[in-house]
ModelCIF file with pLDDT and N, C-alpha, C, O atoms, coordinates in Angstrom:
data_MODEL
#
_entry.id   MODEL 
#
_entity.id                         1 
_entity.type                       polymer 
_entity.pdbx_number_of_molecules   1 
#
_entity_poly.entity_id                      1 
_entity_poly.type                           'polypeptide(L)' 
_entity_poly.nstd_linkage                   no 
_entity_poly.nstd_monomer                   no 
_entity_poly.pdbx_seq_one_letter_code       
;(UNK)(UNK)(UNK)(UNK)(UNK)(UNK)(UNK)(UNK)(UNK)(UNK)(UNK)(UNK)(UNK)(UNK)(UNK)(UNK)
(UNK)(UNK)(UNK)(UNK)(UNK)(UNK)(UNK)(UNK)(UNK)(UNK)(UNK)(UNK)(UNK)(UNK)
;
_entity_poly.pdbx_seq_one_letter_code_can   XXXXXXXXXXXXXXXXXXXXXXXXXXXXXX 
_entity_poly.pdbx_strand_id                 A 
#
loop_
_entity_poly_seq.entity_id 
_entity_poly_seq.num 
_entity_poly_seq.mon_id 
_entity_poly_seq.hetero 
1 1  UNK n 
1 2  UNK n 
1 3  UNK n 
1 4  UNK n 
1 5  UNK n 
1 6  UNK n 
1 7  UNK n 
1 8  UNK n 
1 9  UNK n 
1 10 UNK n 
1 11 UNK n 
1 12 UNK n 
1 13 UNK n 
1 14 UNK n 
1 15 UNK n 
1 16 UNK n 
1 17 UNK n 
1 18 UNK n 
1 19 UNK n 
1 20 UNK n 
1 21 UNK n 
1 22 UNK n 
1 23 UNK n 
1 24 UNK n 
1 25 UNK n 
1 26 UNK n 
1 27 UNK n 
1 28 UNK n 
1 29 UNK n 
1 30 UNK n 
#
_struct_asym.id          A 
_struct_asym.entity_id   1 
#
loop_
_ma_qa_metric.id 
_ma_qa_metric.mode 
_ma_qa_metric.name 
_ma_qa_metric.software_group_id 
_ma_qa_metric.type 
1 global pLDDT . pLDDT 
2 local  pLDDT . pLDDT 
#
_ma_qa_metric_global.metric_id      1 
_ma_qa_metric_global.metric_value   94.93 
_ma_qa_metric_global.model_id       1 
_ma_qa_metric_global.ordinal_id     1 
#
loop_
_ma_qa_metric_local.label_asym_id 
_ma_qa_metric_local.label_comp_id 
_ma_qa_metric_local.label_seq_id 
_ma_qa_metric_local.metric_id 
_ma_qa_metric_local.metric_value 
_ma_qa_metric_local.model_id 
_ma_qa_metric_local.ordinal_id 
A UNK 1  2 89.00 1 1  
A UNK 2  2 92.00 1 2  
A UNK 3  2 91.00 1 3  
A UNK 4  2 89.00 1 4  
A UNK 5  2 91.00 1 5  
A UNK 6  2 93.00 1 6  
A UNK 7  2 93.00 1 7  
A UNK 8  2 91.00 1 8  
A UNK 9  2 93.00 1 9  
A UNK 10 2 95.00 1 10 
A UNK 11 2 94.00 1 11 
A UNK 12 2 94.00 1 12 
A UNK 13 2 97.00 1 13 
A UNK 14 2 97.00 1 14 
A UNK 15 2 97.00 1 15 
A UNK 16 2 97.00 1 16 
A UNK 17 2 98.00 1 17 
A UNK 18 2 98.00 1 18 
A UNK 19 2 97.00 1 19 
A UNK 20 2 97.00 1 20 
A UNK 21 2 97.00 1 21 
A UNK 22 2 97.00 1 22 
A UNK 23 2 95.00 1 23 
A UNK 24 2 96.00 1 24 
A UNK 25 2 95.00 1 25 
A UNK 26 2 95.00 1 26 
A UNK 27 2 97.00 1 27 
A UNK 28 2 97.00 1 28 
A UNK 29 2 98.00 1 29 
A UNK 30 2 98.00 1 30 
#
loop_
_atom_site.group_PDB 
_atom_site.id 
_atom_site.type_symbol 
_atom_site.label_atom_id 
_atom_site.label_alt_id 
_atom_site.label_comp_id 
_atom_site.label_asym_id 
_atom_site.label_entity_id 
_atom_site.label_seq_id 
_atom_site.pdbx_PDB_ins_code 
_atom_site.Cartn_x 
_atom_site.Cartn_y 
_atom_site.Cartn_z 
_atom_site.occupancy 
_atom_site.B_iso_or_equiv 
_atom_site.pdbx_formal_charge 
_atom_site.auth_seq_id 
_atom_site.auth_comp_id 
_atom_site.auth_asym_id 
_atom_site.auth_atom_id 
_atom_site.pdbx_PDB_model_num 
ATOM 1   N N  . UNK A 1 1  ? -1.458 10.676  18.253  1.00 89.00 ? 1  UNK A N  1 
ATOM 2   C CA . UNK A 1 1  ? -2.651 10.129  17.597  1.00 89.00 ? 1  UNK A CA 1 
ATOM 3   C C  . UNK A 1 1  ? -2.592 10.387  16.094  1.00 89.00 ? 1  UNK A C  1 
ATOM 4   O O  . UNK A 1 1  ? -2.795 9.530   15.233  1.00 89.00 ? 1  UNK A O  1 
ATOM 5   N N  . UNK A 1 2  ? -2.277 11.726  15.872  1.00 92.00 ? 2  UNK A N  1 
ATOM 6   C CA . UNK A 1 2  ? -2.202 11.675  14.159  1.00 92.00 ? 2  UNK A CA 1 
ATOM 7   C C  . UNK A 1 2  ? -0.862 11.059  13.832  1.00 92.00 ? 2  UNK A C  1 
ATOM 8   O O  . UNK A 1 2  ? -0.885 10.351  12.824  1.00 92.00 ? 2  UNK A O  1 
ATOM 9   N N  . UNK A 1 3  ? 0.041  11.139  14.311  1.00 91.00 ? 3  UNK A N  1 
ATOM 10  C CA . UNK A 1 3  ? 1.278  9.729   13.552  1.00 91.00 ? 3  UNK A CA 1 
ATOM 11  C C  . UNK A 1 3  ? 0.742  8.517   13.930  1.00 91.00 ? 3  UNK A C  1 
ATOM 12  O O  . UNK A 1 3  ? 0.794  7.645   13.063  1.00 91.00 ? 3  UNK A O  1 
ATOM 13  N N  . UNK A 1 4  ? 0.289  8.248   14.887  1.00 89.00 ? 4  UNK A N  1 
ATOM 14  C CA . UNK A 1 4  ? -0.603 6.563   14.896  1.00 89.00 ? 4  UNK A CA 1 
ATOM 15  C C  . UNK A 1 4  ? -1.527 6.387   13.009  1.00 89.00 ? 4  UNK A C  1 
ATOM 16  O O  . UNK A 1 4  ? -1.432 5.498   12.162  1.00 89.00 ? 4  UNK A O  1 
ATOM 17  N N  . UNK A 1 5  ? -2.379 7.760   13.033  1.00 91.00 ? 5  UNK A N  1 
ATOM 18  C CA . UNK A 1 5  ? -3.335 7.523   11.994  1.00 91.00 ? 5  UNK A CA 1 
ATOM 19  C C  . UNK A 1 5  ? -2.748 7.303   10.456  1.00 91.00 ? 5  UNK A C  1 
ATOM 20  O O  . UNK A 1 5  ? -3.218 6.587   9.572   1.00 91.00 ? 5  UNK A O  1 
ATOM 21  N N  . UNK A 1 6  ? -1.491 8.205   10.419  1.00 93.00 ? 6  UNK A N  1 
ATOM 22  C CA . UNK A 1 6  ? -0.364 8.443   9.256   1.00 93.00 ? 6  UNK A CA 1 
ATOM 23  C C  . UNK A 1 6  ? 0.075  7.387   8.847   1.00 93.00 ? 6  UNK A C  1 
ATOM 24  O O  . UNK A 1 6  ? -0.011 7.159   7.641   1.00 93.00 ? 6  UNK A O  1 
ATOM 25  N N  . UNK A 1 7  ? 0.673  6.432   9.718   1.00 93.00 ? 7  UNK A N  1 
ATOM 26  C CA . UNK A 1 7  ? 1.145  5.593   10.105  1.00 93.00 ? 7  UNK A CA 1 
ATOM 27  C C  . UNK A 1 7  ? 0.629  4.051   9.654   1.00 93.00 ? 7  UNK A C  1 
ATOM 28  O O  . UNK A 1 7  ? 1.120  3.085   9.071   1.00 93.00 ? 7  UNK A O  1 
ATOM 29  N N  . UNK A 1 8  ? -0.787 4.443   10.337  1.00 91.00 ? 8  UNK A N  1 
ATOM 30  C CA . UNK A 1 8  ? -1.844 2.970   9.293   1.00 91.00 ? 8  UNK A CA 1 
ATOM 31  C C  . UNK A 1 8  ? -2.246 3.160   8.360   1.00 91.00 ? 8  UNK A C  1 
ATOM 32  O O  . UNK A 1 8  ? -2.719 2.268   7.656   1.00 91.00 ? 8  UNK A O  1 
ATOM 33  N N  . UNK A 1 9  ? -2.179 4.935   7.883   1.00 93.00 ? 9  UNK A N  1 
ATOM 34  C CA . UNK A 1 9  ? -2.536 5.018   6.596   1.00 93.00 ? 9  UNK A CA 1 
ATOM 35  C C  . UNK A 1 9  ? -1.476 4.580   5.567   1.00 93.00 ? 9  UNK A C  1 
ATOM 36  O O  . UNK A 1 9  ? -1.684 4.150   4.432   1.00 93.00 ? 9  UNK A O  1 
ATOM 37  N N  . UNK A 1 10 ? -0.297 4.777   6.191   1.00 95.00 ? 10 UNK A N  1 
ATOM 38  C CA . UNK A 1 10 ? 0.992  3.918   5.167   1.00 95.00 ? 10 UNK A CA 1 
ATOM 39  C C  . UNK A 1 10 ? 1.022  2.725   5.505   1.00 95.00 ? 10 UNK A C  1 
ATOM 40  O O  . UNK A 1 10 ? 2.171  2.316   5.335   1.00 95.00 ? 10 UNK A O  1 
ATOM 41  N N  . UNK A 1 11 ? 0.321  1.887   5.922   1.00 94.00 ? 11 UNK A N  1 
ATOM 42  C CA . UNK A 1 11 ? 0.527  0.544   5.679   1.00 94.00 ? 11 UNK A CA 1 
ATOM 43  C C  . UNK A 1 11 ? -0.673 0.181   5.085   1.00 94.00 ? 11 UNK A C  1 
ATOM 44  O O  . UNK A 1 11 ? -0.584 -0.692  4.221   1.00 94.00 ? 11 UNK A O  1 
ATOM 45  N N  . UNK A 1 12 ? -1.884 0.676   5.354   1.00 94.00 ? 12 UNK A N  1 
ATOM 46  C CA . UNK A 1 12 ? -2.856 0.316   4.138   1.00 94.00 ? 12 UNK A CA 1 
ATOM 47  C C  . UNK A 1 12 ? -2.331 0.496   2.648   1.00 94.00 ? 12 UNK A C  1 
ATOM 48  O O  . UNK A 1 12 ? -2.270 -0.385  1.790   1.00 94.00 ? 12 UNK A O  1 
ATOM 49  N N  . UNK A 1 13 ? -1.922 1.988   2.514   1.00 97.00 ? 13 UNK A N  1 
ATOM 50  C CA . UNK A 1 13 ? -1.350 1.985   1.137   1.00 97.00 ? 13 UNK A CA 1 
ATOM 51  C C  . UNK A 1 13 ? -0.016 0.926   0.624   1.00 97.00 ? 13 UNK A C  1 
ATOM 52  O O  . UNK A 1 13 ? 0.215  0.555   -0.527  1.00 97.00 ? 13 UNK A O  1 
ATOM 53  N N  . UNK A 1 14 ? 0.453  0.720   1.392   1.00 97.00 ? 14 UNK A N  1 
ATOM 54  C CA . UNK A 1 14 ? 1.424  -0.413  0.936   1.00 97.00 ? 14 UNK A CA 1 
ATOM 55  C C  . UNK A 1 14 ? 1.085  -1.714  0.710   1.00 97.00 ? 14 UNK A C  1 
ATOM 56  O O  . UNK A 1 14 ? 1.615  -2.474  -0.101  1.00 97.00 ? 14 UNK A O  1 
ATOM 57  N N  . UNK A 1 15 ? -0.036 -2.001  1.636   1.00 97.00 ? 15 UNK A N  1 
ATOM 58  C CA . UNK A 1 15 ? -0.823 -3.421  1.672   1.00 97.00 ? 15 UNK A CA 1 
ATOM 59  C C  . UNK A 1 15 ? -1.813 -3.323  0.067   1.00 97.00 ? 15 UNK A C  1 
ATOM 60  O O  . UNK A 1 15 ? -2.123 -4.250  -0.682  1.00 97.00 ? 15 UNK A O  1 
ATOM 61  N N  . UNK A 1 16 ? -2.044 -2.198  -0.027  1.00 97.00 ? 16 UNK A N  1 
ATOM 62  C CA . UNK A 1 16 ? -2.673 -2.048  -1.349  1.00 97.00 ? 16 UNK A CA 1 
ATOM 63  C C  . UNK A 1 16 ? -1.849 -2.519  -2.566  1.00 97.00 ? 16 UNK A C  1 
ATOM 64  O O  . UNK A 1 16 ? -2.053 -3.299  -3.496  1.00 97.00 ? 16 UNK A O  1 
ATOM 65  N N  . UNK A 1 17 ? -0.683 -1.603  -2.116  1.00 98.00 ? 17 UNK A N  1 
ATOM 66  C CA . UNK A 1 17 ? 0.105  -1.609  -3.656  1.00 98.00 ? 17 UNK A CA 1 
ATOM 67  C C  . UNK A 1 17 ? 0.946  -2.849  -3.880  1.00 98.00 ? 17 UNK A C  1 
ATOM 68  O O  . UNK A 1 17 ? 1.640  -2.981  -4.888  1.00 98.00 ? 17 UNK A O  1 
ATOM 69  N N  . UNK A 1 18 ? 0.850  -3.951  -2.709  1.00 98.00 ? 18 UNK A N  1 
ATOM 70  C CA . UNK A 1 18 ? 1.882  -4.848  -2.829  1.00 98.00 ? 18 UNK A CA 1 
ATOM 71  C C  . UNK A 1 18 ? 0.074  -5.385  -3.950  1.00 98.00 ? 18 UNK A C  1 
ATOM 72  O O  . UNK A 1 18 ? 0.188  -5.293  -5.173  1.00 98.00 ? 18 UNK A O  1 
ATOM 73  N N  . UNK A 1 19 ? -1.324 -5.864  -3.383  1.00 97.00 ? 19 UNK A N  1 
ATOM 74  C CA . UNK A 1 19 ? -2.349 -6.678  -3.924  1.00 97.00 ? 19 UNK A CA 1 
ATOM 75  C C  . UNK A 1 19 ? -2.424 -5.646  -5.684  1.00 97.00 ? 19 UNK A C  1 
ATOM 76  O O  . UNK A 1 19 ? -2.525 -6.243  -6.756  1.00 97.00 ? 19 UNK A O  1 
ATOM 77  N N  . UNK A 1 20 ? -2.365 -4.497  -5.611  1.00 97.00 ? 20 UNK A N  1 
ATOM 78  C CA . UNK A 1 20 ? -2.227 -3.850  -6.992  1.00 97.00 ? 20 UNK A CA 1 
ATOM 79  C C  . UNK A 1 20 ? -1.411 -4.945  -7.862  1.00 97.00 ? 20 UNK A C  1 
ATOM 80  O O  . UNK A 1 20 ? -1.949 -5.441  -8.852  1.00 97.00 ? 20 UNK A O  1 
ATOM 81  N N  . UNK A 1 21 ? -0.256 -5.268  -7.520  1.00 97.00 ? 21 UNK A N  1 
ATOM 82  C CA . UNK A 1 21 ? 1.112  -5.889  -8.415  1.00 97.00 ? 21 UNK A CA 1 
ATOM 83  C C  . UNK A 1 21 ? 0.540  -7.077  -8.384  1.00 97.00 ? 21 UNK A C  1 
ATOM 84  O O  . UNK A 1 21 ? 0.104  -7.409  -9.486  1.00 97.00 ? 21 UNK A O  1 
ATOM 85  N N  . UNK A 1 22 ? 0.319  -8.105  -7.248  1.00 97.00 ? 22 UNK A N  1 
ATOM 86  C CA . UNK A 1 22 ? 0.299  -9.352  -7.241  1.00 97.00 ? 22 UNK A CA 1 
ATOM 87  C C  . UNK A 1 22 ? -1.141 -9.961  -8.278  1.00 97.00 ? 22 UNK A C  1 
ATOM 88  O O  . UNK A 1 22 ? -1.187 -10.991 -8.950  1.00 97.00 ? 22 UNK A O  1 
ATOM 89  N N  . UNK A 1 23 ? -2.222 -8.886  -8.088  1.00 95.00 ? 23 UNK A N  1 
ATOM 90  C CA . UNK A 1 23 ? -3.442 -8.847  -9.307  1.00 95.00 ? 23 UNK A CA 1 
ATOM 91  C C  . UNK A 1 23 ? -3.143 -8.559  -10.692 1.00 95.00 ? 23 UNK A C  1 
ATOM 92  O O  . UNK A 1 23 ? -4.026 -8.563  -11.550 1.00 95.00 ? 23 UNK A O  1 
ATOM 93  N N  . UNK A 1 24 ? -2.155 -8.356  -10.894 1.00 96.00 ? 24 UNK A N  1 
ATOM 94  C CA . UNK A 1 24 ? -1.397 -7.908  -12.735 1.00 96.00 ? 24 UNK A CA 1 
ATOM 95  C C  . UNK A 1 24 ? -1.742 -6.324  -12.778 1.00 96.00 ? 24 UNK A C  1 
ATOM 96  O O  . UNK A 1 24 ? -1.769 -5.790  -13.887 1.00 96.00 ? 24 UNK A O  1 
ATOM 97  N N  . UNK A 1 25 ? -2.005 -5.551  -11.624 1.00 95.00 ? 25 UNK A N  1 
ATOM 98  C CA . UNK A 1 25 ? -3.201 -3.815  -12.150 1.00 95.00 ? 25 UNK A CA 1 
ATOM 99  C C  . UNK A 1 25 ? -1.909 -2.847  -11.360 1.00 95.00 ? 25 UNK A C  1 
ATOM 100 O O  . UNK A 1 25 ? -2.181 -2.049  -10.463 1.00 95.00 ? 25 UNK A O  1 
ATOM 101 N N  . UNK A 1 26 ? -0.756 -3.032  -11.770 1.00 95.00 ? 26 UNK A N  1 
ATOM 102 C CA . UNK A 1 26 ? 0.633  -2.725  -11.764 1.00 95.00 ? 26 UNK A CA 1 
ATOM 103 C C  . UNK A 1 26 ? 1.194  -2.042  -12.701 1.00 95.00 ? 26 UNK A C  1 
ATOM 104 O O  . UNK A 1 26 ? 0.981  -2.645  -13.753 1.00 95.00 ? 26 UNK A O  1 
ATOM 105 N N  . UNK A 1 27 ? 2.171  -0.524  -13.003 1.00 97.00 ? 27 UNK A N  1 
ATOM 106 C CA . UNK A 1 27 ? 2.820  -0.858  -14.281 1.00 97.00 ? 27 UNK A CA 1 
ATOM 107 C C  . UNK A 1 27 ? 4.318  -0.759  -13.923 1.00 97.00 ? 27 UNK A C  1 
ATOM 108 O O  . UNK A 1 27 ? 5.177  -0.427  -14.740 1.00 97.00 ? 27 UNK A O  1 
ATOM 109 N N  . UNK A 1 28 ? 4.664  -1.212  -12.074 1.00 97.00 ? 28 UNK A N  1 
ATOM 110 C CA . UNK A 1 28 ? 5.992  -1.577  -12.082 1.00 97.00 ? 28 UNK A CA 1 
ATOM 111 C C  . UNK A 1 28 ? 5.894  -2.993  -11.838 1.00 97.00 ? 28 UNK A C  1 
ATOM 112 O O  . UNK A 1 28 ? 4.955  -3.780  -11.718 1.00 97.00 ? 28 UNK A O  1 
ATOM 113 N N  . UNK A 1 29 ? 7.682  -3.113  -11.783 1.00 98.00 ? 29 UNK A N  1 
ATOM 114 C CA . UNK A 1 29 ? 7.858  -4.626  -11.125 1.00 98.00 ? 29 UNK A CA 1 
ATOM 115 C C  . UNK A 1 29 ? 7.990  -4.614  -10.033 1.00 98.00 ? 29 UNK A C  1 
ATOM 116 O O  . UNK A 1 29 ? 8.253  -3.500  -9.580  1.00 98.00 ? 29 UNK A O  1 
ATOM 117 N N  . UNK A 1 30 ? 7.900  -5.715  -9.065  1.00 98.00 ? 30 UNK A N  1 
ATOM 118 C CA . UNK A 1 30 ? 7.789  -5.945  -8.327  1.00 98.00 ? 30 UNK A CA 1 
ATOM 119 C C  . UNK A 1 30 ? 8.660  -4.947  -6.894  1.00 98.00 ? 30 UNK A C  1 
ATOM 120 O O  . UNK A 1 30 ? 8.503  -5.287  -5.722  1.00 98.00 ? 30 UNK A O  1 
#
């Protein structure tokens, strides 16, 4: 159950950081 929770918590954060870049509020590339 907590690697299930870990787990969606790293794909929220990735789902974030891909909409961070694609909004210009980035200071890498892609």
């Amino acid at each position: 159950a907590i690697c299930q929770q870990r787990i969606l918590a790293c794909t929220r954060f990735f789902l974030q950081a891909l909409s961070n870049f694609d909004s210009g509020n980035s200071v890498f590339s892609e």
